[in-house]
PDB file of N, CA and C in Angstrom:
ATOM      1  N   UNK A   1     -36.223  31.448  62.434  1.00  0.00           N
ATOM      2  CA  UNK A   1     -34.948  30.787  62.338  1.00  0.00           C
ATOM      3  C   UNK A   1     -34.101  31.193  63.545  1.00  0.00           C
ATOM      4  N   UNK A   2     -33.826  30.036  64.234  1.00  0.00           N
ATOM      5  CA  UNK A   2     -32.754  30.465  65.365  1.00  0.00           C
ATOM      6  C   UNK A   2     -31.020  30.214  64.990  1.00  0.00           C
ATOM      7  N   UNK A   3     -30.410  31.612  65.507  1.00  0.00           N
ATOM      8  CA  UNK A   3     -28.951  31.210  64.621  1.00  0.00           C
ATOM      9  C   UNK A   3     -28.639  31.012  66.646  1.00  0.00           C
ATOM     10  N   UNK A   4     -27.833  30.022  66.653  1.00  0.00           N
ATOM     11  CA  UNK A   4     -27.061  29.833  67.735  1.00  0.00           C
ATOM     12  C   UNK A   4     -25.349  29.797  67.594  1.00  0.00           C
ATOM     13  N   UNK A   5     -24.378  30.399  68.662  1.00  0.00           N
ATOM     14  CA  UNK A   5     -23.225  30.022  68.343  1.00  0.00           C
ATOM     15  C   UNK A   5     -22.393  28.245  68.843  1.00  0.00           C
ATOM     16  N   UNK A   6     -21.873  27.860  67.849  1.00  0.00           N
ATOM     17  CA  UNK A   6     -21.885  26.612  68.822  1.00  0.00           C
ATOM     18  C   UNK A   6     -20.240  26.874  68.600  1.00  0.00           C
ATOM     19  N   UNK A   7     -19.817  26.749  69.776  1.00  0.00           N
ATOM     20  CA  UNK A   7     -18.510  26.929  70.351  1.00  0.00           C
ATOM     21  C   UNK A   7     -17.613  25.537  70.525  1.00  0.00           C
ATOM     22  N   UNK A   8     -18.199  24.687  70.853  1.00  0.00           N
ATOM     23  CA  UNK A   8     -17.155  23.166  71.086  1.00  0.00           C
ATOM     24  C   UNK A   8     -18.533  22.421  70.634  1.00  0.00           C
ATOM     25  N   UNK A   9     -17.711  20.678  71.052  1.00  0.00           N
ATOM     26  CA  UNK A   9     -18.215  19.817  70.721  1.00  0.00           C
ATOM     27  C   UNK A   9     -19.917  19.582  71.864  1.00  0.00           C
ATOM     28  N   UNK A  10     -19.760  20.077  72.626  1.00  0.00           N
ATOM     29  CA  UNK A  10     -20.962  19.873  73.772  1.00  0.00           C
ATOM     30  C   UNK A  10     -22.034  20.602  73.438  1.00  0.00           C
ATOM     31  N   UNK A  11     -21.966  21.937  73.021  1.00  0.00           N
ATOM     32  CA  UNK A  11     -22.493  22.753  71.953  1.00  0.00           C
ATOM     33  C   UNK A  11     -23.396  22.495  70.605  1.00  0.00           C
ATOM     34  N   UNK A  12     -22.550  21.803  70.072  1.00  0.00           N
ATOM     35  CA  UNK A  12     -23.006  21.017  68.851  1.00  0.00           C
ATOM     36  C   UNK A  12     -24.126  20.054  69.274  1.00  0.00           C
ATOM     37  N   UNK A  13     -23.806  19.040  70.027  1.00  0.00           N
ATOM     38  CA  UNK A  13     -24.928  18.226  70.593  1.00  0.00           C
ATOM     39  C   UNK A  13     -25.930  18.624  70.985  1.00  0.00           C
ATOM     40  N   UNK A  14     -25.523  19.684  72.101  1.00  0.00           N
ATOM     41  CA  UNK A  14     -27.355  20.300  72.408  1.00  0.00           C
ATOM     42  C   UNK A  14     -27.990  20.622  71.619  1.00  0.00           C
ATOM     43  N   UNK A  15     -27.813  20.973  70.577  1.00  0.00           N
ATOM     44  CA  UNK A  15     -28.258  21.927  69.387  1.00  0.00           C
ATOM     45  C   UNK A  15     -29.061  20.665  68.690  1.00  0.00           C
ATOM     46  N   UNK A  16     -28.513  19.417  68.229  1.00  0.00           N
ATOM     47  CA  UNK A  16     -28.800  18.501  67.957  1.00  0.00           C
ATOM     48  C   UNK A  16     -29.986  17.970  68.673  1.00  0.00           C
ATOM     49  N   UNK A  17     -29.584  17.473  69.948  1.00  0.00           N
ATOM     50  CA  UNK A  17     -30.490  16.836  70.962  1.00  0.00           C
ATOM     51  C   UNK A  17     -31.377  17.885  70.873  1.00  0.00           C
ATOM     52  N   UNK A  18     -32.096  19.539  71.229  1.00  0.00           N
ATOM     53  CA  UNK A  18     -32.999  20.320  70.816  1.00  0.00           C
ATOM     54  C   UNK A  18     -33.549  19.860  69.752  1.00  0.00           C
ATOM     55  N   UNK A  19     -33.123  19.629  68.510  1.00  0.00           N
ATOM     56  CA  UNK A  19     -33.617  19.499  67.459  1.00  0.00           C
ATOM     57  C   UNK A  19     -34.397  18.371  66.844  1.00  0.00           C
ATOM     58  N   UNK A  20     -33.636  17.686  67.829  1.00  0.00           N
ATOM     59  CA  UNK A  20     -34.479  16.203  67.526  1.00  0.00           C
ATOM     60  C   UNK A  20     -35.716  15.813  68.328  1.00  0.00           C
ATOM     61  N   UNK A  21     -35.844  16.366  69.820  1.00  0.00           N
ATOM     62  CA  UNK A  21     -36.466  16.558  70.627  1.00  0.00           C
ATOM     63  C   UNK A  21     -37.795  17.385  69.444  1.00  0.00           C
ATOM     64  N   UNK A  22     -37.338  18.512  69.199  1.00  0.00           N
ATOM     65  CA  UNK A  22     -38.574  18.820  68.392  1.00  0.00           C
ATOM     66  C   UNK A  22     -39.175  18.897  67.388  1.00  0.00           C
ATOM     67  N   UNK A  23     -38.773  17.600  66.858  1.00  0.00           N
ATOM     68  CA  UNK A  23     -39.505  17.207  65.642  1.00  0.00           C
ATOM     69  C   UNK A  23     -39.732  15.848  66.376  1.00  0.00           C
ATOM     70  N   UNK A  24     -39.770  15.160  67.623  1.00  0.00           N
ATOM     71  CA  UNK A  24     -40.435  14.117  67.976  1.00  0.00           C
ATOM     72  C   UNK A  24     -39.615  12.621  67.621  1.00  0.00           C
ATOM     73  N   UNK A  25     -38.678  13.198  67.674  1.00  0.00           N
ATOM     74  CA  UNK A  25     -37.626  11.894  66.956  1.00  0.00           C
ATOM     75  C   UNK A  25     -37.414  11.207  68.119  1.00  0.00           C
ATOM     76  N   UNK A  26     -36.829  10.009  68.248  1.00  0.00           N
ATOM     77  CA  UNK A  26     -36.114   9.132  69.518  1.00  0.00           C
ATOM     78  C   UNK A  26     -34.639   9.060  68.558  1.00  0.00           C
ATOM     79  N   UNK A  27     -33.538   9.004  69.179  1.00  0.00           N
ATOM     80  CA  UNK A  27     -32.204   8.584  68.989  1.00  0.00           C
ATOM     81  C   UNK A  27     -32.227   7.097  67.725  1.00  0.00           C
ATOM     82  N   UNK A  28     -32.756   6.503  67.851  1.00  0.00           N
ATOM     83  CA  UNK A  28     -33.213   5.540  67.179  1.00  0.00           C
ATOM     84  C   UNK A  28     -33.695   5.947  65.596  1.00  0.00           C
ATOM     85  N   UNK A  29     -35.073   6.491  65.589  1.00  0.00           N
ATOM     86  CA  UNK A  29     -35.399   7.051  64.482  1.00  0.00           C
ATOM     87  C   UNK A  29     -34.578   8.105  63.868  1.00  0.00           C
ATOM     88  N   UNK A  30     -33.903   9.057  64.503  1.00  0.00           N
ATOM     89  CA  UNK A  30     -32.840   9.617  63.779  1.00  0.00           C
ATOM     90  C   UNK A  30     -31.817   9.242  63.189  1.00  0.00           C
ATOM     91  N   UNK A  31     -31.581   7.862  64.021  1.00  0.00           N
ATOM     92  CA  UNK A  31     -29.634   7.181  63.192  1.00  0.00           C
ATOM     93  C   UNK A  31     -30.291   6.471  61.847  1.00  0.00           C
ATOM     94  N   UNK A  32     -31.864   5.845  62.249  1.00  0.00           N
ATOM     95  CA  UNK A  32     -32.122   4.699  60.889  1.00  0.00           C
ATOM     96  C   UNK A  32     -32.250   5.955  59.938  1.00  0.00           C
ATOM     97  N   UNK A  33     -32.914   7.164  59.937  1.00  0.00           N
ATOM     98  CA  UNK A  33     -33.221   8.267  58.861  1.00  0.00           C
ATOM     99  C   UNK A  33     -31.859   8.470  58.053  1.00  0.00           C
ATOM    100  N   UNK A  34     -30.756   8.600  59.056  1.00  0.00           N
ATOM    101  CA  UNK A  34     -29.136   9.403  58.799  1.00  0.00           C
ATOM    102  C   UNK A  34     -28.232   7.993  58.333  1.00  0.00           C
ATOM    103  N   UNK A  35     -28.803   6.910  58.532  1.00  0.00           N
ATOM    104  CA  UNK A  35     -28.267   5.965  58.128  1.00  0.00           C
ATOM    105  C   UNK A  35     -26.649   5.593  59.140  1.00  0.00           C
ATOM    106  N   UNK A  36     -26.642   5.570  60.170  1.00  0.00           N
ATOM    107  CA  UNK A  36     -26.161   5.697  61.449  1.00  0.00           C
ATOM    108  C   UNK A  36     -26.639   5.114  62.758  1.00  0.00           C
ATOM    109  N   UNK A  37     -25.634   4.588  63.291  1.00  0.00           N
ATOM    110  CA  UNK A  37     -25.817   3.820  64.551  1.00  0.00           C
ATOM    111  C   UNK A  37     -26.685   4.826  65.680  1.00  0.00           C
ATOM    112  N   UNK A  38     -27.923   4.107  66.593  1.00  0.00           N
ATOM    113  CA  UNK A  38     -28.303   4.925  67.755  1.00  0.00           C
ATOM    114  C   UNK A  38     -26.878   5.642  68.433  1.00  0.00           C
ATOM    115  N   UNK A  39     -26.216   4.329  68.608  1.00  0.00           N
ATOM    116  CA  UNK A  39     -25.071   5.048  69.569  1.00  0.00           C
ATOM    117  C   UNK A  39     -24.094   6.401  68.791  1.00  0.00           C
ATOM    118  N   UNK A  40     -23.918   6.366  67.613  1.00  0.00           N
ATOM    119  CA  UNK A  40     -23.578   7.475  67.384  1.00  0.00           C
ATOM    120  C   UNK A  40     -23.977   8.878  67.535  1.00  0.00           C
ATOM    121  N   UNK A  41     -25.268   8.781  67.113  1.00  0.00           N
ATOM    122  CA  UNK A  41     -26.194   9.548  67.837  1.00  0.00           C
ATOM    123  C   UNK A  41     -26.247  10.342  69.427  1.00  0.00           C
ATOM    124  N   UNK A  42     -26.175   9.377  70.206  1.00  0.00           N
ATOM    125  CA  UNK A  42     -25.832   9.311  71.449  1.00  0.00           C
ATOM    126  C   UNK A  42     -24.636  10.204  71.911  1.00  0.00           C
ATOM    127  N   UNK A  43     -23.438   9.816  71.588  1.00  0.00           N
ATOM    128  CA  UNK A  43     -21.978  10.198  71.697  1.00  0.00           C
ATOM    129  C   UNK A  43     -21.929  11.347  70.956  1.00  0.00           C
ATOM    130  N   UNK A  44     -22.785  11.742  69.936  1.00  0.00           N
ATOM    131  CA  UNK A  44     -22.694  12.811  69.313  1.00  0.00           C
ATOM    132  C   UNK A  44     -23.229  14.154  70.093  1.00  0.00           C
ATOM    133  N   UNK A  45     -24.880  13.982  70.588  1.00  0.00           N
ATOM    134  CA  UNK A  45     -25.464  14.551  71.713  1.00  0.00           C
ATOM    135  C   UNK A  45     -24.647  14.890  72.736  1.00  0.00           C
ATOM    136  N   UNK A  46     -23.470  13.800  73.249  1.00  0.00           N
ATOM    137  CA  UNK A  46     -23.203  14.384  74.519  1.00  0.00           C
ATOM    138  C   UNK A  46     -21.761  14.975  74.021  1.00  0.00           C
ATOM    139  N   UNK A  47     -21.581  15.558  73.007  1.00  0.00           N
ATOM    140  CA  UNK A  47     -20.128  16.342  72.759  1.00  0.00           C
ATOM    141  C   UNK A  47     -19.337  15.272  72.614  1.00  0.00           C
ATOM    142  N   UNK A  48     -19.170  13.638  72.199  1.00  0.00           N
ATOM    143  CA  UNK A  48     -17.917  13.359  72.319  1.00  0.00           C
ATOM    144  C   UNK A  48     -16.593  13.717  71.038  1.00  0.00           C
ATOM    145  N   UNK A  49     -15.798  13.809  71.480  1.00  0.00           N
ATOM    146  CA  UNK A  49     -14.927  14.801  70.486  1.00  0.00           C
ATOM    147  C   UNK A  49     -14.536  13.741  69.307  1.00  0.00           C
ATOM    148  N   UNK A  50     -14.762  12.794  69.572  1.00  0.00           N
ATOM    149  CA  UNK A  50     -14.366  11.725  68.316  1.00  0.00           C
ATOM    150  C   UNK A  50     -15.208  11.846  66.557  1.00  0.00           C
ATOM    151  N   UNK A  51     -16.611  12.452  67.168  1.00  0.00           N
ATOM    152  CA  UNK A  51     -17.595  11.755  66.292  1.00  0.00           C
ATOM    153  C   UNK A  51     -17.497  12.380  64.740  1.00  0.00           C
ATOM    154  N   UNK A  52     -17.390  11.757  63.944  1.00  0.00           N
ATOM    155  CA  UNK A  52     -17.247  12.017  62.638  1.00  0.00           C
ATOM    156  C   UNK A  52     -17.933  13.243  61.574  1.00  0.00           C
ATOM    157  N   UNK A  53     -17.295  14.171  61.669  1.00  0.00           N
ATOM    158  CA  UNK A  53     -17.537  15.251  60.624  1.00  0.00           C
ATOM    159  C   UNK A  53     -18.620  14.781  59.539  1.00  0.00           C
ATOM    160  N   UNK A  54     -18.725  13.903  59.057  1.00  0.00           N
ATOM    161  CA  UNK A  54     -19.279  13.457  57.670  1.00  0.00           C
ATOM    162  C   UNK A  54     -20.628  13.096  58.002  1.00  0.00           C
ATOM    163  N   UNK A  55     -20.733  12.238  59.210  1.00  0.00           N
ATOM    164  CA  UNK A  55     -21.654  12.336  59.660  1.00  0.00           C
ATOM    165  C   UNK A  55     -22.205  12.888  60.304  1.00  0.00           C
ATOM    166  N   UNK A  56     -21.984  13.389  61.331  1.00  0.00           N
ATOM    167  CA  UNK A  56     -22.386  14.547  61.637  1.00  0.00           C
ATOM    168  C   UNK A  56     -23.670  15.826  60.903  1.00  0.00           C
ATOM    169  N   UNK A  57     -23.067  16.064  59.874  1.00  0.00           N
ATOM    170  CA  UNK A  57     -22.944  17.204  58.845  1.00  0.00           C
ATOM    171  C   UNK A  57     -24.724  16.410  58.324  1.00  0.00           C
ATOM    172  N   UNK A  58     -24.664  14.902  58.316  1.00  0.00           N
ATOM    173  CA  UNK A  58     -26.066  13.904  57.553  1.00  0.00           C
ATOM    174  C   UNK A  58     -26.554  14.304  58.394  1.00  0.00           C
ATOM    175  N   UNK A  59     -26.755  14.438  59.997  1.00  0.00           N
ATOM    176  CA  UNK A  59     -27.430  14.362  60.836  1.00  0.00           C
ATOM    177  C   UNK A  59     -28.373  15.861  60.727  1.00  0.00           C
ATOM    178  N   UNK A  60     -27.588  16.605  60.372  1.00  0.00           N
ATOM    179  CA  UNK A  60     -28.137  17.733  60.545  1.00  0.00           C
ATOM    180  C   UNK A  60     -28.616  18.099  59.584  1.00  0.00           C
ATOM    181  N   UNK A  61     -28.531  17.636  57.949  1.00  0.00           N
ATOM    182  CA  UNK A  61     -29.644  17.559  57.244  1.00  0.00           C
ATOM    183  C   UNK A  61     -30.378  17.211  57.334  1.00  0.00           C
ATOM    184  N   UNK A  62     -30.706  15.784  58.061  1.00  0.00           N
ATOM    185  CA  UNK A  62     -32.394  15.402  58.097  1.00  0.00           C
ATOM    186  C   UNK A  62     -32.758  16.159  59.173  1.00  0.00           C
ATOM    187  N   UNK A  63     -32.266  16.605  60.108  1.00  0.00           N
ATOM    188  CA  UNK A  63     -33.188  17.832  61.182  1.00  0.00           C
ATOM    189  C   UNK A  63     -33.535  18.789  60.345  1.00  0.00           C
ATOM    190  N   UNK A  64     -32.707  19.012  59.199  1.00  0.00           N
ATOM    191  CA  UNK A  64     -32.782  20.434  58.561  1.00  0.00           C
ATOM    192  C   UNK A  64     -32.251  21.797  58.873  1.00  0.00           C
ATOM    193  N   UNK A  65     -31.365  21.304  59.544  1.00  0.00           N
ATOM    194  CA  UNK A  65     -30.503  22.594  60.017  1.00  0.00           C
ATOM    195  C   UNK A  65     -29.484  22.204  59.186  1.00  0.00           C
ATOM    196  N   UNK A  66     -28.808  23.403  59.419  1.00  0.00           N
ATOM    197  CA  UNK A  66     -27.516  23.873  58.449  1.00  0.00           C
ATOM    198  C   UNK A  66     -26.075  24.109  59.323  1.00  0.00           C
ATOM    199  N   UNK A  67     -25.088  23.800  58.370  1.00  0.00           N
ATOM    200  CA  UNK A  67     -23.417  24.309  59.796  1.00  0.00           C
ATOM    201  C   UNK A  67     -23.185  25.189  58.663  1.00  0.00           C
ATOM    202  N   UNK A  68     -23.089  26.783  59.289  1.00  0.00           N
ATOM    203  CA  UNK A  68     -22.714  27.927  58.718  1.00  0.00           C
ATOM    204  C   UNK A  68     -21.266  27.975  59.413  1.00  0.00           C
ATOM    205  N   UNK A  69     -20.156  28.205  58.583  1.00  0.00           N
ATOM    206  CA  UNK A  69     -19.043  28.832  59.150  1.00  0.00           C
ATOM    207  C   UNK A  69     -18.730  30.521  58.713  1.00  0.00           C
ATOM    208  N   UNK A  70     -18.826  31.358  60.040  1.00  0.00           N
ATOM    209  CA  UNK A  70     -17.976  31.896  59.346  1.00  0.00           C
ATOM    210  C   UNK A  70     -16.391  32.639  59.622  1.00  0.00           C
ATOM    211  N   UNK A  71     -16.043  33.352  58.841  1.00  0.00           N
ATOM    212  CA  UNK A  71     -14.579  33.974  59.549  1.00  0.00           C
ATOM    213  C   UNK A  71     -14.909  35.645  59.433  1.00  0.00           C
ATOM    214  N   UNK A  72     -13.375  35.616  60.172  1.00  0.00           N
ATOM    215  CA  UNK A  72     -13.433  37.332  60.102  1.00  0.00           C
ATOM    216  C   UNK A  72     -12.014  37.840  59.733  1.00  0.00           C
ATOM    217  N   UNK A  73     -11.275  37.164  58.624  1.00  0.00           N
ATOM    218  CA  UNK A  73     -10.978  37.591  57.738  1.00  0.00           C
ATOM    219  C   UNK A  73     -11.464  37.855  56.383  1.00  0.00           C
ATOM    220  N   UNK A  74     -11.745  38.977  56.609  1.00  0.00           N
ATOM    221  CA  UNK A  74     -12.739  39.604  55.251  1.00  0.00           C
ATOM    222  C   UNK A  74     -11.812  39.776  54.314  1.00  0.00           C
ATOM    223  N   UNK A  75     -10.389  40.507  54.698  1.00  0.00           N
ATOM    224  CA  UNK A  75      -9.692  40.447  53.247  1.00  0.00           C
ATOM    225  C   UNK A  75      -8.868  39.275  52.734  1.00  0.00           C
ATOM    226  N   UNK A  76      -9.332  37.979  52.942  1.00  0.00           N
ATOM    227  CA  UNK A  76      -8.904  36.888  52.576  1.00  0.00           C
ATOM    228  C   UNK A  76     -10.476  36.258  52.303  1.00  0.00           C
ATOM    229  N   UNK A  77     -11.306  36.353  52.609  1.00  0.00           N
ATOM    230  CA  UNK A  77     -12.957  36.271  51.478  1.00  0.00           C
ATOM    231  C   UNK A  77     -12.967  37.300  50.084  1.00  0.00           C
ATOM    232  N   UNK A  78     -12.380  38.403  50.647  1.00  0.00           N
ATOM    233  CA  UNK A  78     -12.339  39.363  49.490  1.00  0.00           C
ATOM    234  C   UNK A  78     -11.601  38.916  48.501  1.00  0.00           C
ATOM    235  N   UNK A  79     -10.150  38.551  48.892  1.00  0.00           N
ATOM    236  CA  UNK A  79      -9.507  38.226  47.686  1.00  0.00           C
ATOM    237  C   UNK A  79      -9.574  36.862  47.062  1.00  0.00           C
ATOM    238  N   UNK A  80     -10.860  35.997  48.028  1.00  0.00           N
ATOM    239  CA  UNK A  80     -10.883  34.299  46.909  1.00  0.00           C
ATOM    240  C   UNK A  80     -12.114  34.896  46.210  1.00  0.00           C
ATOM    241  N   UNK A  81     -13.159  35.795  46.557  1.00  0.00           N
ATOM    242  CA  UNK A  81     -14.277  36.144  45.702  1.00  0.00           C
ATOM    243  C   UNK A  81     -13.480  36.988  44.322  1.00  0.00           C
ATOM    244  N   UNK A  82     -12.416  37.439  44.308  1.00  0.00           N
ATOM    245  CA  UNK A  82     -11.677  38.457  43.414  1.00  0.00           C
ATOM    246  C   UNK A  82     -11.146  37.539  42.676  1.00  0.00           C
ATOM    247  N   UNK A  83     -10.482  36.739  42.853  1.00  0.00           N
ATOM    248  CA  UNK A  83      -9.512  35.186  42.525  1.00  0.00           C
ATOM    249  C   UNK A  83     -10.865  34.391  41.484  1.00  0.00           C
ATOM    250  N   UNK A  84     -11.960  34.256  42.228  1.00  0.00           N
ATOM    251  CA  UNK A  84     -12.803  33.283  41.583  1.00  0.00           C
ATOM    252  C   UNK A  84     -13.326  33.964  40.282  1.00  0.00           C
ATOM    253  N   UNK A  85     -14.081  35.304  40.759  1.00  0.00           N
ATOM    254  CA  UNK A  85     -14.158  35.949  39.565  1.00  0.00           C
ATOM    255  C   UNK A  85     -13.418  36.115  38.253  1.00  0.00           C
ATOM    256  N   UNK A  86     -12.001  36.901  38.624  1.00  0.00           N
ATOM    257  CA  UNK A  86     -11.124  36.748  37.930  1.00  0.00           C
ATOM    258  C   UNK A  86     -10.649  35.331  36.920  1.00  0.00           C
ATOM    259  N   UNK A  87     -11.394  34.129  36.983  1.00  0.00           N
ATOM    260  CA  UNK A  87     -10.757  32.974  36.743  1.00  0.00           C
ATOM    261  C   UNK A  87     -11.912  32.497  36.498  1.00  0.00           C
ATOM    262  N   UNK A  88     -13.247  32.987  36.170  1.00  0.00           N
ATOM    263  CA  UNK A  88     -14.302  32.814  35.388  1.00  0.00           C
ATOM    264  C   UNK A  88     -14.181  34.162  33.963  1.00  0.00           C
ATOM    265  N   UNK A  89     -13.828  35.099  34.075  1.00  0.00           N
ATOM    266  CA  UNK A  89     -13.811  36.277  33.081  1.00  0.00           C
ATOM    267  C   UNK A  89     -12.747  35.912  32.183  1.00  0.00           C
ATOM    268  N   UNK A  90     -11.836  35.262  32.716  1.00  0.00           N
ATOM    269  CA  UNK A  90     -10.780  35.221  32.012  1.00  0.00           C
ATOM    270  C   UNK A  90     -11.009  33.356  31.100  1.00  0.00           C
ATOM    271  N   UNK A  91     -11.760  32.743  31.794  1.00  0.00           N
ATOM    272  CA  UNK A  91     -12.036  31.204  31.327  1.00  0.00           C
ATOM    273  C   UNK A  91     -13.208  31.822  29.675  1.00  0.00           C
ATOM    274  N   UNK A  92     -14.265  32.632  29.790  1.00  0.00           N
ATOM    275  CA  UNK A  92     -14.609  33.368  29.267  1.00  0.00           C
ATOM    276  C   UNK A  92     -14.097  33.419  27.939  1.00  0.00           C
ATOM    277  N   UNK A  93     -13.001  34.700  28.210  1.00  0.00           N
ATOM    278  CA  UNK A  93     -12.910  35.532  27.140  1.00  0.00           C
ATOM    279  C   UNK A  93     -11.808  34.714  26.219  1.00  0.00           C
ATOM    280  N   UNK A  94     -11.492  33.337  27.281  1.00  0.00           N
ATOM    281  CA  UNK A  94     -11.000  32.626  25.989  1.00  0.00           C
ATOM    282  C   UNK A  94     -11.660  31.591  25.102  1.00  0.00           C
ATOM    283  N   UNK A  95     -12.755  31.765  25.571  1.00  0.00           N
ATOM    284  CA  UNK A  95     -13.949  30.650  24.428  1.00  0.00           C
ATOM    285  C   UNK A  95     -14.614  31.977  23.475  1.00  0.00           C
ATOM    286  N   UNK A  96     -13.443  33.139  23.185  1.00  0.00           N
ATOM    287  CA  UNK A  96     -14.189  33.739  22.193  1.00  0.00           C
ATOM    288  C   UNK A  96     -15.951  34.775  22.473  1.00  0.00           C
ATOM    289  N   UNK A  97     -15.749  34.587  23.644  1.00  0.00           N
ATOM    290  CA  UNK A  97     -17.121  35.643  24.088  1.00  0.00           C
ATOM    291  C   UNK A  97     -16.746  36.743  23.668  1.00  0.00           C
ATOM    292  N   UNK A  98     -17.735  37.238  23.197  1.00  0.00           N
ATOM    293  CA  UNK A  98     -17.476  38.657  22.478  1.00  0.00           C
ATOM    294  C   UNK A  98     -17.983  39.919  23.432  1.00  0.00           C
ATOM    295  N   UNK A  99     -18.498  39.688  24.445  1.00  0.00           N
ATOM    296  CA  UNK A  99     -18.464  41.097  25.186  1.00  0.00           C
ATOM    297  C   UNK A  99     -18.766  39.898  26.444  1.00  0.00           C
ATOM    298  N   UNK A 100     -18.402  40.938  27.686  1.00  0.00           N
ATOM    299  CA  UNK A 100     -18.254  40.262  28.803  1.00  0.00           C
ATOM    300  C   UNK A 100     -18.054  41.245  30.069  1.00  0.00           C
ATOM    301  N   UNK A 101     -19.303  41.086  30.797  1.00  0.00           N
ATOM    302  CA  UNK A 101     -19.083  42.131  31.640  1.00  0.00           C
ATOM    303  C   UNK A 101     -19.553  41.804  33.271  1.00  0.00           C
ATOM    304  N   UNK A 102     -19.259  42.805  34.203  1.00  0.00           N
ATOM    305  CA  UNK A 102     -18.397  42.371  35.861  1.00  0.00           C
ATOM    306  C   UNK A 102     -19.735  41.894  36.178  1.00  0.00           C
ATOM    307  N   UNK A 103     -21.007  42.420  35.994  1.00  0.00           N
ATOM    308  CA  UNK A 103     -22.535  42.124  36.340  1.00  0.00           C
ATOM    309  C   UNK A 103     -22.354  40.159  36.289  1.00  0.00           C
ATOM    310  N   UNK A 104     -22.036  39.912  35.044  1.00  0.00           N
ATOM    311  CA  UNK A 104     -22.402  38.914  35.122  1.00  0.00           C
ATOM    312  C   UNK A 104     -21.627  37.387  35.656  1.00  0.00           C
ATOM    313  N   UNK A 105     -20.758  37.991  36.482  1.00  0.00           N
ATOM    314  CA  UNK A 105     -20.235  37.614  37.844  1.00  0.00           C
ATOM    315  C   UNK A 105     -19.976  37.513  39.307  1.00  0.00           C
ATOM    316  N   UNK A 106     -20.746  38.429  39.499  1.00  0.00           N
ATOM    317  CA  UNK A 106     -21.493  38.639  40.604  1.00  0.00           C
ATOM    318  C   UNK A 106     -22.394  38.247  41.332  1.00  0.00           C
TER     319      UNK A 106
END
């Protein structure tokens, strides 16, 4: 598994264009798979900053790659993982569960 950082929109494309390149695709066979215009495809490859999130995101499921984000505020992950928990234990213990414990929120 290769993790790459992709920094802007030009970034994103290569990563793409690599990917399609090696699974043997043409621009063509990738938009009919993603259900998407060649030319989007295209404009997408070369970074243009317009191209649509939604699609996008299709494209890179049928390559089979993934868009990982992440951040580096940890104590604002910490406190929505604390938040979420909290608001499953407590959804819980009002349907009458009779024991209930942190394991099984985790």
């Amino acid at each position: 598994m290769i993790h790459e950082n992709i920094t802007d929109a030009a970034a994103f494309g290569c990563a793409v264009r690599l990917a399609r390149k090696e699974r043997g695709l043409s621009q063509r066979a990738l938009a009919e798979r993603c259900g998407c215009s060649q030319r989007f495809i295209s404009e997408l490859e070369r970074g243009k900053q317009t191209a649509e999130l939604g699609k996008a995101i299709q494209v890179l499921a049928v390559l089979g790659m993934r868009l990982h984000v992440e951040t580096s505020d940890v104590r604002g992950n910490a406190r929505v993982a604390v938040d979420g928990v909290t608001k499953r234990v407590a959804a819980n213990l009002s349907k009458t569960t009779p024991r209930v414990t942190l394991s099984d929120y985790l």
